[in-house]
Protein backbone atom coordinates (compact mmCIF):
# COMPACT_ATOMS: atom_id res chain seq x y z
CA UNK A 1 -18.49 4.59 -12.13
CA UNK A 2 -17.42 8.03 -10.65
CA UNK A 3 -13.44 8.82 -10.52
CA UNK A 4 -13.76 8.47 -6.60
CA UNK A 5 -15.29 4.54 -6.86
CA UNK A 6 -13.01 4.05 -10.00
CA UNK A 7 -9.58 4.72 -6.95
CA UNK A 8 -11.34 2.53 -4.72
CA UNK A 9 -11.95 -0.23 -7.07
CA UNK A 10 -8.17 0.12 -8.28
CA UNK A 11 -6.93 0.25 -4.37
CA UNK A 12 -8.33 -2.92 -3.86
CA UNK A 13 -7.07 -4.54 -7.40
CA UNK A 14 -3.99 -3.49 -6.37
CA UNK A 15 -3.84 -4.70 -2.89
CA UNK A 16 -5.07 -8.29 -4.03
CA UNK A 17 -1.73 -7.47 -6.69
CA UNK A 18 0.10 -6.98 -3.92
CA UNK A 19 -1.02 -9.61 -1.39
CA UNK A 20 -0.47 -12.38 -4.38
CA UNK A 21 3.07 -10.81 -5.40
CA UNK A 22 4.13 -11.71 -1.43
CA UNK A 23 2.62 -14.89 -1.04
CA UNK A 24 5.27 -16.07 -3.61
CA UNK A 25 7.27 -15.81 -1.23
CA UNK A 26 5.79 -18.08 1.15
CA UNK A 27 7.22 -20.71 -0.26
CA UNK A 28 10.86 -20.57 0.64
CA UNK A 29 11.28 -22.51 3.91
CA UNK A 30 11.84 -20.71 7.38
CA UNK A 31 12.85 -16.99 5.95
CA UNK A 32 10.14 -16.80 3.25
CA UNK A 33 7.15 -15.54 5.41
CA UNK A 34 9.08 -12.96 7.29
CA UNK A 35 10.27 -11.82 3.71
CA UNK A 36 6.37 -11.77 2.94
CA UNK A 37 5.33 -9.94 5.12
CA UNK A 38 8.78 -7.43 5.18
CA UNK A 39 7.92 -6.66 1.45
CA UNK A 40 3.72 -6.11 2.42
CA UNK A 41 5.11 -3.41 5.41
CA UNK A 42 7.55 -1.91 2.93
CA UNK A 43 5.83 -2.68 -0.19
CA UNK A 44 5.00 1.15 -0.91
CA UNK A 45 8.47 2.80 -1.21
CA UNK A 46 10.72 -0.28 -1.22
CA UNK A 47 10.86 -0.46 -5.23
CA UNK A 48 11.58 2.56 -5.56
CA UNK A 49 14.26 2.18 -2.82
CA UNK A 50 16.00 -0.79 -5.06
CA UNK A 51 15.40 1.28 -8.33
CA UNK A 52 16.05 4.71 -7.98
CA UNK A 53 13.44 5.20 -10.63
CA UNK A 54 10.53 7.88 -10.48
CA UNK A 55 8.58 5.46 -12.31
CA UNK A 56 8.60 3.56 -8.43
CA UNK A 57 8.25 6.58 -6.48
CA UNK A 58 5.26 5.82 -4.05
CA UNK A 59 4.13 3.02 -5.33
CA UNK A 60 4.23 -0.89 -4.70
CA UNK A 61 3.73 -3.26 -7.72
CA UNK A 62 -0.27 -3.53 -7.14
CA UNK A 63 -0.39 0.29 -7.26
CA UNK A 64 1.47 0.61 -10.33
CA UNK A 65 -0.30 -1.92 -12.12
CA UNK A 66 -3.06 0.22 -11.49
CA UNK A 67 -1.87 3.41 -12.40
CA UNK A 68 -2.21 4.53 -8.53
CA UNK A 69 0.37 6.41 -5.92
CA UNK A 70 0.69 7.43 -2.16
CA UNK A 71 0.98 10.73 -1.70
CA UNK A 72 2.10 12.02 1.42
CA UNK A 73 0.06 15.10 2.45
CA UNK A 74 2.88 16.67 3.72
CA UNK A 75 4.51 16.62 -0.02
CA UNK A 76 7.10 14.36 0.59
CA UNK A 77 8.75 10.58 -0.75
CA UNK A 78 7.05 8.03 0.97
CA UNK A 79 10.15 6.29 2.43
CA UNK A 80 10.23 3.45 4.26
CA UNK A 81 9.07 4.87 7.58
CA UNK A 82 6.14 5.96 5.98
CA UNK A 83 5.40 2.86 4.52
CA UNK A 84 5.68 0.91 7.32
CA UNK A 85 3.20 3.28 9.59
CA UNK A 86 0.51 3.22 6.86
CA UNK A 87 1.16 -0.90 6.35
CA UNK A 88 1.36 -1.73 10.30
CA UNK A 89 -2.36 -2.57 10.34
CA UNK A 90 -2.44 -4.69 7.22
CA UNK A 91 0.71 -6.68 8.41
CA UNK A 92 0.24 -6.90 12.03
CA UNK A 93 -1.55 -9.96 11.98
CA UNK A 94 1.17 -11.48 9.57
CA UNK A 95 3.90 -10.39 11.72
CA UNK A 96 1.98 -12.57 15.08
CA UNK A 97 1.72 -15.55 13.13
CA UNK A 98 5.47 -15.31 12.38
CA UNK A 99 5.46 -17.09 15.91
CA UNK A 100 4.66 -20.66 16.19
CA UNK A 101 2.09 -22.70 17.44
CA UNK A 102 0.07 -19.24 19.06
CA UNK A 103 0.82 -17.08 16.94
CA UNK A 104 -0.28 -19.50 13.92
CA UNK A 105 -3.63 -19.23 16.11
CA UNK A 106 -3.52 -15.38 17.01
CA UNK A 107 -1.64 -13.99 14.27
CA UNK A 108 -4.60 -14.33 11.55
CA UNK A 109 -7.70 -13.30 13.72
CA UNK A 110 -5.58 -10.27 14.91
CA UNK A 111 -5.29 -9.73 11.03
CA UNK A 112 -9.05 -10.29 10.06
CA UNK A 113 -9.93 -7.43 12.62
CA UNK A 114 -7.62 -5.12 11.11
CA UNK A 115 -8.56 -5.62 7.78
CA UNK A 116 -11.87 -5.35 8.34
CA UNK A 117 -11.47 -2.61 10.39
CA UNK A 118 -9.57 -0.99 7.63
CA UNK A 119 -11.80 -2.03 4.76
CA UNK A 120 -14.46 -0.21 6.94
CA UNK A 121 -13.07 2.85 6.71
CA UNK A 122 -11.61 2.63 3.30
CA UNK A 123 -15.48 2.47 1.90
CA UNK A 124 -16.84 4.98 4.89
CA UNK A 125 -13.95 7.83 4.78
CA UNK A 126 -15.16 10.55 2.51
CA UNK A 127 -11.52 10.84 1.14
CA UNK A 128 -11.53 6.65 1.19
CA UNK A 129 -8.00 7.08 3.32
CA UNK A 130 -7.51 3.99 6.16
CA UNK A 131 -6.06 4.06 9.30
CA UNK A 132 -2.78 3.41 7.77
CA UNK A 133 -3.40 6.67 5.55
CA UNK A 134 -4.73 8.33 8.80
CA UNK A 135 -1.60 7.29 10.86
CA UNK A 136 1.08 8.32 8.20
CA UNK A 137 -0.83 11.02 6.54
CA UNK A 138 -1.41 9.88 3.21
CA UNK A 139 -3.55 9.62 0.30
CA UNK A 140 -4.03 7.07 -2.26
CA UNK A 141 -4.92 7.95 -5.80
CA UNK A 142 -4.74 7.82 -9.73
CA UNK A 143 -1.39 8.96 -10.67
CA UNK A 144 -1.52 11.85 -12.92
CA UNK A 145 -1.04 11.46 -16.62
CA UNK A 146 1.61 14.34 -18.33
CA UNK A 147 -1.56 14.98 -20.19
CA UNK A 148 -3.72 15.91 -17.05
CA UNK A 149 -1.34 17.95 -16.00
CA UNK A 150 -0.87 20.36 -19.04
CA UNK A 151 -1.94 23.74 -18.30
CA UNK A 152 -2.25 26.67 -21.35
CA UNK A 153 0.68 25.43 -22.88
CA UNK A 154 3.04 24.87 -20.06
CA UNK A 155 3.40 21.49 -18.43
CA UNK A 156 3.34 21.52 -14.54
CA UNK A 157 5.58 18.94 -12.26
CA UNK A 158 3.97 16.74 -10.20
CA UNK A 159 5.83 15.86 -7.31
């Protein structure tokens, strides 16, 4: 499996992560799916947000299971603006079915068409990147080990 296929395979490991880690939520009455669905829009820069720890920087808990980051192509913290433009497609759907009775009916085919939409372009996009990457200008991939990024002696920071 090439390093490009290897990303993919590990974006989608992680999003399952990810998708599993919110449903948990789900099951505290009323307040539990807008949490859900508050933690997939954020999911990307909020535990970093809570932990002030590098270790979290640009990553949800899927992605750093799997040894994967955002990076934002402009070189800066994915914060939670960012986030939430590159998670809007993935969540819309959620966010509709937040409303009852039509939006229980609405909410999730709204959601299959942007996931499949966005699965389409995650395996057709040369650089794998989504709408959500397209619309906040990001980039998944494997986050660099201190090894990889030794360089005749001198180690270089990866920010």
């Amino acid at each position: 499996m090439d390093r490009q296929n290897s990303v993919l395979f590990s974006r989608i490991i992680a999003a399952l992560i990810d998708m599993l880690f919110a449903w948990i939520f789900v099951v505290i009455p009323v307040i539990g799916g807008v949490i859900s669905v508050l933690y997939l829009l954020f999911k990307d820069a909020l535990p970093y947000q809570i932990t002030k720890d590098d270790e979290w920087k640009n990553k949800s808990l899927g992605k750093k299971l799997m040894n994967l980051e955002v990076n934002n192509l402009k070189g800066e913290i994915v914060d939670l603006q960012v986030s939430a433009l590159r998670n809007i497609p993935l969540t819309i759907g959620n966010f509709i079915a937040i409303i009852p009775v039509l939006g229980w009916i609405i909410g999730p085919v709204v959601g299959v068409i942007f996931v499949t939409v966005e699965l389409i372009l995650l395996l057709t996009d040369k650089n794998n990147r989504r709408l959500g990457d397209r619309w906040a200008n990001t980039q998944v991939s494997r986050k660099k080990d201190l090894s990889e990024t030794k360089t005749s002696g001198t180690v270089t920071k990866i920010t």
